[in-house]
C-alpha atoms as a PDB file:
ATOM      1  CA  UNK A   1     -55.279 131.813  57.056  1.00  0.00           C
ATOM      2  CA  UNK A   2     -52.518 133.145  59.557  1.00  0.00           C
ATOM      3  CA  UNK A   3     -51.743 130.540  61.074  1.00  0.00           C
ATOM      4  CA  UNK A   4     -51.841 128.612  58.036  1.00  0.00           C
ATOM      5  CA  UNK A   5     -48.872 130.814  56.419  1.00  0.00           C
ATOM      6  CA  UNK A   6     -46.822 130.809  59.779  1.00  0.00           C
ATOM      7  CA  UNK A   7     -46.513 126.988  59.785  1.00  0.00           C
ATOM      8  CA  UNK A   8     -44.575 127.234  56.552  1.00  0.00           C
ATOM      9  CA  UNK A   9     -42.998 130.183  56.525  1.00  0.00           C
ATOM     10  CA  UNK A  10     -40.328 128.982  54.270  1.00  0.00           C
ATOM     11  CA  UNK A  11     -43.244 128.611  51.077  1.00  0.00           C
ATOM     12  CA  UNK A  12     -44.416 132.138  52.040  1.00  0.00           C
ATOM     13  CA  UNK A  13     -40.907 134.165  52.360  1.00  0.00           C
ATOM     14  CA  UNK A  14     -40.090 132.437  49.049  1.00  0.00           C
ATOM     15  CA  UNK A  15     -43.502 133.569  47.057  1.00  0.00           C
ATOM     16  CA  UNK A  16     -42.795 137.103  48.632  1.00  0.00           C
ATOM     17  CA  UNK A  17     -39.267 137.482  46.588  1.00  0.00           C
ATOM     18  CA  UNK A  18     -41.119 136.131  43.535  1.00  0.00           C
ATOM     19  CA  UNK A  19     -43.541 138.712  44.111  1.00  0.00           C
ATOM     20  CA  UNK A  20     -41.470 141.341  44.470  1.00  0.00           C
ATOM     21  CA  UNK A  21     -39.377 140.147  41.660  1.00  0.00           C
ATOM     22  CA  UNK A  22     -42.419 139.779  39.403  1.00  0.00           C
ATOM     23  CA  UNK A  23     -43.201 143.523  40.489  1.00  0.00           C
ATOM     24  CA  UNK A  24     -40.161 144.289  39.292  1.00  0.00           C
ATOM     25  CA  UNK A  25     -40.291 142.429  35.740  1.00  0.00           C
ATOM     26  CA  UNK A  26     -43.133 144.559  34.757  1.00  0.00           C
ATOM     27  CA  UNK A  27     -41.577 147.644  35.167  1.00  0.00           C
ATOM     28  CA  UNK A  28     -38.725 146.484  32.652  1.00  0.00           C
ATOM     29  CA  UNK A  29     -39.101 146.727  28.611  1.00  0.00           C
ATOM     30  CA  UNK A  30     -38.628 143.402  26.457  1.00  0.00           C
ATOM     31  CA  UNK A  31     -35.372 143.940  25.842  1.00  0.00           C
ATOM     32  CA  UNK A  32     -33.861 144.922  28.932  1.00  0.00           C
ATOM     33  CA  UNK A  33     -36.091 141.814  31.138  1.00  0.00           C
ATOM     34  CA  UNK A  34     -35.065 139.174  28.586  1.00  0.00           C
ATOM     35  CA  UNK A  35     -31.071 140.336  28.788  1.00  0.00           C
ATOM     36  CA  UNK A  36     -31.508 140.172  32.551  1.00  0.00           C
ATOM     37  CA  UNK A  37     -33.314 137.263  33.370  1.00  0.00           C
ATOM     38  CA  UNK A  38     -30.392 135.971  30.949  1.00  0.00           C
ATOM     39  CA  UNK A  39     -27.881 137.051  33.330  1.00  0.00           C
ATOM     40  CA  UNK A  40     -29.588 135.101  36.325  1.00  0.00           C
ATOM     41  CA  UNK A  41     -30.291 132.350  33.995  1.00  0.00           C
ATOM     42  CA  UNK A  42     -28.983 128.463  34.374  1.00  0.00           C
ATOM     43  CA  UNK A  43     -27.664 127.818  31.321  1.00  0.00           C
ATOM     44  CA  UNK A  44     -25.230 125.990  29.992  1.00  0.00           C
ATOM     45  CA  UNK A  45     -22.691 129.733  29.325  1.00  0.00           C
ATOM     46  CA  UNK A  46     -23.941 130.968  33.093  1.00  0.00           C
ATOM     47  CA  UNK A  47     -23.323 127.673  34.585  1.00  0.00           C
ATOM     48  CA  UNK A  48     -20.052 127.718  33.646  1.00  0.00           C
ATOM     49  CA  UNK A  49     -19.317 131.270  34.670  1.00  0.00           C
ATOM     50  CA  UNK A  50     -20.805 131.652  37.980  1.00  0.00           C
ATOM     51  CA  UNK A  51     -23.076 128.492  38.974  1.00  0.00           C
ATOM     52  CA  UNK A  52     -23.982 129.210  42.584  1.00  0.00           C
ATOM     53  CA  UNK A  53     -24.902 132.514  41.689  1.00  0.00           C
ATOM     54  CA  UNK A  54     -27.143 131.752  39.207  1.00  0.00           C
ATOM     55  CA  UNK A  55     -28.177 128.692  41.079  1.00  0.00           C
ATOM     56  CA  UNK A  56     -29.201 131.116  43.438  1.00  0.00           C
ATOM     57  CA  UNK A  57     -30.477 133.710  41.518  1.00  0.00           C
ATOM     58  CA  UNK A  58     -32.447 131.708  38.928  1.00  0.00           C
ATOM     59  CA  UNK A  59     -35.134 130.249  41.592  1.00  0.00           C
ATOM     60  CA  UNK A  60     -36.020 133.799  42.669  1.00  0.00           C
ATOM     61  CA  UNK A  61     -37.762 134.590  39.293  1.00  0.00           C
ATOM     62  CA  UNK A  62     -40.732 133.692  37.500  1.00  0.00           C
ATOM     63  CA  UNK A  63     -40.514 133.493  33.645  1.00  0.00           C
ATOM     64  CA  UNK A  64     -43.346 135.124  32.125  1.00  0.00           C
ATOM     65  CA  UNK A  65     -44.297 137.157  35.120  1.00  0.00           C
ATOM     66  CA  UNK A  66     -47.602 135.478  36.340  1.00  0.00           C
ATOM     67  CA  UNK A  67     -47.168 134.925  39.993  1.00  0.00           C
ATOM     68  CA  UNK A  68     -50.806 134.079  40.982  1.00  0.00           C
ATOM     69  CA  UNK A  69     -50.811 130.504  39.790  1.00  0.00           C
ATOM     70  CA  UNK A  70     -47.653 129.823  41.465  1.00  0.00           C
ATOM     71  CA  UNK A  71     -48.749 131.133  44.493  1.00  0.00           C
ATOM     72  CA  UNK A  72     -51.847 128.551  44.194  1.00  0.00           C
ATOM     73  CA  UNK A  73     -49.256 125.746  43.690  1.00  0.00           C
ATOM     74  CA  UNK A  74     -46.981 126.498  46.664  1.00  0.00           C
ATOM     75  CA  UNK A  75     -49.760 126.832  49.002  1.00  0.00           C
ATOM     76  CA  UNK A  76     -50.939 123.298  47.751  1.00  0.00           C
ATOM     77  CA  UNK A  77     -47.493 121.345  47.578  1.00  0.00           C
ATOM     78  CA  UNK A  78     -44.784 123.183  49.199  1.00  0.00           C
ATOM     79  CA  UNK A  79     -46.918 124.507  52.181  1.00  0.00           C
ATOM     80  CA  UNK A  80     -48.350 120.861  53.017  1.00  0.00           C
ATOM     81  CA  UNK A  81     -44.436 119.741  52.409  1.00  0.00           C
ATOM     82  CA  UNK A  82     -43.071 121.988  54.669  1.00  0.00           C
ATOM     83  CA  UNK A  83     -45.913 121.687  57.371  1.00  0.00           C
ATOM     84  CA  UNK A  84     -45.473 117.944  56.967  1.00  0.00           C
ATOM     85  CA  UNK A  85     -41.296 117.324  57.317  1.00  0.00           C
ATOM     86  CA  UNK A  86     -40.695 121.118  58.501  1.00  0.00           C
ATOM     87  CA  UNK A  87     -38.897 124.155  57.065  1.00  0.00           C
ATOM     88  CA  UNK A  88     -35.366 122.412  57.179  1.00  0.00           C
ATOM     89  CA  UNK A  89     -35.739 118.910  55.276  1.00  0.00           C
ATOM     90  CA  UNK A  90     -38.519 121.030  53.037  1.00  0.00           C
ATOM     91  CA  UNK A  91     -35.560 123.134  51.987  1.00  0.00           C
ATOM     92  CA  UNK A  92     -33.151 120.270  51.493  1.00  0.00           C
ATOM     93  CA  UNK A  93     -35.644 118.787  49.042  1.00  0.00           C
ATOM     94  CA  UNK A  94     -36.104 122.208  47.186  1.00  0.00           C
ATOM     95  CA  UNK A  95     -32.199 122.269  46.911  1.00  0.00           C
ATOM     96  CA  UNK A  96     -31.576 118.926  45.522  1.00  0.00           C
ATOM     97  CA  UNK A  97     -34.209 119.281  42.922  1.00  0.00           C
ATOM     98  CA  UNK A  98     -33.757 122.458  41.783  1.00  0.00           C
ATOM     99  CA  UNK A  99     -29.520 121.942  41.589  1.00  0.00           C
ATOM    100  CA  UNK A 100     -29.902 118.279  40.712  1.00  0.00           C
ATOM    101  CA  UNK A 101     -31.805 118.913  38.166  1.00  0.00           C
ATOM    102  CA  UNK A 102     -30.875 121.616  36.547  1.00  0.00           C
ATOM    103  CA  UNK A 103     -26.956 120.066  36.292  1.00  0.00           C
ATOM    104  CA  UNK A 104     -28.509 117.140  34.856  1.00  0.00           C
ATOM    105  CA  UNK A 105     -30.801 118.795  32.168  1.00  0.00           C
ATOM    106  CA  UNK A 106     -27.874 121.645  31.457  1.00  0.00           C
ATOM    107  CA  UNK A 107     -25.895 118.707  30.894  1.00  0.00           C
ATOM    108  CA  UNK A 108     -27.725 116.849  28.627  1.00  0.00           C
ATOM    109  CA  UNK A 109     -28.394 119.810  26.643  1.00  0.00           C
ATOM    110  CA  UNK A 110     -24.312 120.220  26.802  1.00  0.00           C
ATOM    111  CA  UNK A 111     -23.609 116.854  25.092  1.00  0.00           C
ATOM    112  CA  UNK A 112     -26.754 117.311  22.233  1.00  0.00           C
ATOM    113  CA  UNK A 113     -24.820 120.404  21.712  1.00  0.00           C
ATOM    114  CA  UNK A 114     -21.365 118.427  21.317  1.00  0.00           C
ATOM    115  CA  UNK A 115     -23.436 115.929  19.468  1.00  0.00           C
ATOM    116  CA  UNK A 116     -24.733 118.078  16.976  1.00  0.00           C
ATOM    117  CA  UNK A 117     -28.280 117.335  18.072  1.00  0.00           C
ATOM    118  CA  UNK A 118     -28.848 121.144  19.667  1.00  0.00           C
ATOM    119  CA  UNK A 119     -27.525 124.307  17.908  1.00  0.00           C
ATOM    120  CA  UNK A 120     -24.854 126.193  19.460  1.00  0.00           C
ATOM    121  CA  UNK A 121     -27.123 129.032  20.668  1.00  0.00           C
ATOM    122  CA  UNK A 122     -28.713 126.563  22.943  1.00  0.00           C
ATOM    123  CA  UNK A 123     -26.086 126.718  25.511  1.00  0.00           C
ATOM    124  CA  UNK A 124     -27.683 130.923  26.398  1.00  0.00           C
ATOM    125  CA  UNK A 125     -31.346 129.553  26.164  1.00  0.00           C
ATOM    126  CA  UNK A 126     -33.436 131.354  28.894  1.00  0.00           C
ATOM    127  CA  UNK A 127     -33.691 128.544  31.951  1.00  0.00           C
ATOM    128  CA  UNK A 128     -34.849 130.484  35.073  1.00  0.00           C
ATOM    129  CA  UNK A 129     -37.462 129.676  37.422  1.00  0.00           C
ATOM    130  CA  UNK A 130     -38.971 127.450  40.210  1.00  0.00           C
ATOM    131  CA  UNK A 131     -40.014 124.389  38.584  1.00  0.00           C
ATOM    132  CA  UNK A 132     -37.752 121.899  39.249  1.00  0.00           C
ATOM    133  CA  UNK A 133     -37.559 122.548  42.764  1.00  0.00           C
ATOM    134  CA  UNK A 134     -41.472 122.551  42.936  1.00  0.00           C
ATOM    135  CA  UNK A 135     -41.340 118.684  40.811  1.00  0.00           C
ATOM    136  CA  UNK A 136     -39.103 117.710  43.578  1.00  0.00           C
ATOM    137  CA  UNK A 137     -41.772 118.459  46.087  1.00  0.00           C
ATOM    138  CA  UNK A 138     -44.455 117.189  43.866  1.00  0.00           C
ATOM    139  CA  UNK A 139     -42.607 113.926  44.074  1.00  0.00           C
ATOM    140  CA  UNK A 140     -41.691 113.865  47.301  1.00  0.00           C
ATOM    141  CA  UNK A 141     -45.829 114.168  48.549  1.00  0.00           C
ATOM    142  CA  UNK A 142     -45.827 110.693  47.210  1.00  0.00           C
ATOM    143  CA  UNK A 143     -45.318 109.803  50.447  1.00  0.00           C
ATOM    144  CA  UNK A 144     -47.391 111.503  52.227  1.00  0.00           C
ATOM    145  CA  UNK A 145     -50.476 109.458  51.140  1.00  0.00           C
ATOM    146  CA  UNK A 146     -51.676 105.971  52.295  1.00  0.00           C
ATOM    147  CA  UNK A 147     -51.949 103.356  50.223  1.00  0.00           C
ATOM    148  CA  UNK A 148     -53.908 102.916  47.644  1.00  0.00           C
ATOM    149  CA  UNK A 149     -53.828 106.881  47.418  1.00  0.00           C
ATOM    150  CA  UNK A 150     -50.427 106.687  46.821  1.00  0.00           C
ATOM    151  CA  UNK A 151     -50.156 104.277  43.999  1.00  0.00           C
ATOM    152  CA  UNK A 152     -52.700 106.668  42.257  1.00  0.00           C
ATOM    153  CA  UNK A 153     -51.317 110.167  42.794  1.00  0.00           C
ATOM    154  CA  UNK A 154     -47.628 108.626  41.758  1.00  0.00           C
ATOM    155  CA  UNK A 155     -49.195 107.432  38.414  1.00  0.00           C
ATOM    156  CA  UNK A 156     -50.746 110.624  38.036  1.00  0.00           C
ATOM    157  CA  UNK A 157     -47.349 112.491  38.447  1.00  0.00           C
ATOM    158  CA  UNK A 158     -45.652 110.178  36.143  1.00  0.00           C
ATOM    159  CA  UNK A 159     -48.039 110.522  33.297  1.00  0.00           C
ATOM    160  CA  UNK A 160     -48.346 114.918  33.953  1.00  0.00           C
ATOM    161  CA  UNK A 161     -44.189 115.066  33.852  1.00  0.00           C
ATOM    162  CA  UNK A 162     -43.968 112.066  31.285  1.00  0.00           C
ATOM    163  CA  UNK A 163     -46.672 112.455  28.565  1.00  0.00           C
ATOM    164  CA  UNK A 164     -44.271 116.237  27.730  1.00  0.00           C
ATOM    165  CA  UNK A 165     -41.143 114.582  27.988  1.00  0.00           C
ATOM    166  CA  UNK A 166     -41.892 111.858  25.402  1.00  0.00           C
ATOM    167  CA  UNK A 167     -43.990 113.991  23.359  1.00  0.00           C
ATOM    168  CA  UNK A 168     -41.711 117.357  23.127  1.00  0.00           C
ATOM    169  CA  UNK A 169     -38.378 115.750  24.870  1.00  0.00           C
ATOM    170  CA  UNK A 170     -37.040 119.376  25.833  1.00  0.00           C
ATOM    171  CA  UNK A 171     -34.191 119.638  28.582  1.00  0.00           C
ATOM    172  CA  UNK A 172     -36.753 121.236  30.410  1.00  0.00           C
ATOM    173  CA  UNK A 173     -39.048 118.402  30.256  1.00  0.00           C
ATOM    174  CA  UNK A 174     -36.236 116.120  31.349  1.00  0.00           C
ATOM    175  CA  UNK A 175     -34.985 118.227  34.171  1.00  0.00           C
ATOM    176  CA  UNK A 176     -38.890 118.108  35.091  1.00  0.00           C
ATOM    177  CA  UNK A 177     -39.186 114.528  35.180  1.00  0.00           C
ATOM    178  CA  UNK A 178     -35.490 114.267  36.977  1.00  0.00           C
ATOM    179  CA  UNK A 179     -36.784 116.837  39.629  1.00  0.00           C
ATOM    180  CA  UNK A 180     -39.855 114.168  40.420  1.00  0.00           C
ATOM    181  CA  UNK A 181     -37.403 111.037  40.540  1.00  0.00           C
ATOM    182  CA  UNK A 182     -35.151 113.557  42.780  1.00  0.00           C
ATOM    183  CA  UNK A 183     -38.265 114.212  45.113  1.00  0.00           C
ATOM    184  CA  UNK A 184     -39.275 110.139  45.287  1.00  0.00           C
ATOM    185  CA  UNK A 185     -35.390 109.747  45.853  1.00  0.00           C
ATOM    186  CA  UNK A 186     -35.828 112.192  49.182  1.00  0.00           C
ATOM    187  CA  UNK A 187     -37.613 109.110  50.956  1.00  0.00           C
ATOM    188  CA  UNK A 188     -34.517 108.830  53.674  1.00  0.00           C
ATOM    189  CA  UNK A 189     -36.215 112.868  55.173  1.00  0.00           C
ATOM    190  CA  UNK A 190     -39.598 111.573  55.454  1.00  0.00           C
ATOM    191  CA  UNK A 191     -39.102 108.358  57.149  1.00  0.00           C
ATOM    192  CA  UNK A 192     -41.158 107.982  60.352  1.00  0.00           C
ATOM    193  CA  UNK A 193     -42.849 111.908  60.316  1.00  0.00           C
ATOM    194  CA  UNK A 194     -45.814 110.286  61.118  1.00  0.00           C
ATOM    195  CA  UNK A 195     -49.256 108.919  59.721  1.00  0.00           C
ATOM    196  CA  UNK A 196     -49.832 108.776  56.051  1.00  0.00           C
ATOM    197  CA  UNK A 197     -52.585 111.309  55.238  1.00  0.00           C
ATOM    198  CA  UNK A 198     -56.125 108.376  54.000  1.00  0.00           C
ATOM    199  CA  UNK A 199     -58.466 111.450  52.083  1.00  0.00           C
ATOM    200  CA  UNK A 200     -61.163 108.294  52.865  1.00  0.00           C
ATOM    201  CA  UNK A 201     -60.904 108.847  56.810  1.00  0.00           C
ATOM    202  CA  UNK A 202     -60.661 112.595  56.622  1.00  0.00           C
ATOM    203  CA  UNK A 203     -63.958 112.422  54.681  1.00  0.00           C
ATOM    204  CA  UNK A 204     -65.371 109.985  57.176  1.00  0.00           C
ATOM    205  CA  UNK A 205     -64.842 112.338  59.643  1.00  0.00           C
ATOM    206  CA  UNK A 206     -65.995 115.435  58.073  1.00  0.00           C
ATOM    207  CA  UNK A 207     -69.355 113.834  57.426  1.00  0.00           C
ATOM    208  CA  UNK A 208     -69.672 112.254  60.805  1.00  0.00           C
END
């Protein structure tokens, strides 16, 4: 289990400041968490103000304080992405999707405003958190399988991040499905880092 953390220590370090963070959300009341988190929020009002800070600030919190499950999903994406490409192109993806995204969602959201379509309140909506960035990664995997496994866990992906998008149509569900087109889009940083993982010869070779 050691070892396993120190070959992505990147996934780790980042899960400890979202523990500590999420330590520190439940020692806050209602009132005073949701007028913080607002403050290190990316939305459309805190974009404008001071977007790398809240670019920044907004992936080391977890709305809704439960840290366990995310702790499951970075040791099963962004640990095996990091081990795979290494802590420095791992990072780069995280980046993209998280900024990418969230410029692209908050701008959306920015013209529905302008449009009519959203109400003016939507440009302080609560947007915090490490979803986009973990889509990207989600996306990027893609690669990391042999065909047909590919083909399969793609499809998967698409219908997970799609079936929400067309059925709710949220910014957040867009900046979710942009984060997994960001994370296919990453292809250049995985080029040549070896064999595409076949789950068919790993179980070959646990049962022989």
């Amino acid at each position: 289990m050691t070892a396993y953390v120190r070959s992505a220590p990147g996934t780790y370090v980042w899960l400890l400041i979202l523990f500590i963070s999420t330590v520190a959300l439940h020692h806050m009341s209602p009132a005073f968490e949701q007028d913080f988190l607002r403050q290190r929020s990316t939305n459309i009002h805190e974009l404008s103000q001071n977007p790398v800070r809240v670019l920044i600030t907004s992936a080391m919190w977890i709305d809704g304080g439960h840290w366990v499950p995310y702790a499951i999903l970075y040791s099963v994406f962004h640990a095996q992405a990091e081990r795979w490409i290494g802590t420095a192109r791992w990072l780069a993806v995280c980046v993209a999707a998280h900024v990418l995204a969230t410029l692209i969602s908050e701008g959306a959201l920015l013209k529905a405003v302008r449009d009519g379509i959203a109400p003016h309140s939507a440009i302080n909506t609560l947007d915090i958190g490490v979803s986009y960035a973990l889509a990207g990664v989600i996306g990027l995997l893609t690669y990391r399988l042999a065909i047909p496994w590919r083909q399969l866990y793609l499809l998967g992906v698409l219908v997970f991040y799609g079936i929400p998008l067309y059925t709710d149509r949220t910014f957040t569900d867009f900046g979710h499905f942009v984060a997994v087109l960001i994370g296919l889009a990453c292809y250049p940083l995985v080029r040549g880092r070896g064999k595409a993982w076949n789950p068919k010869e790993t179980l070959a070779a646990l049962r022989g």
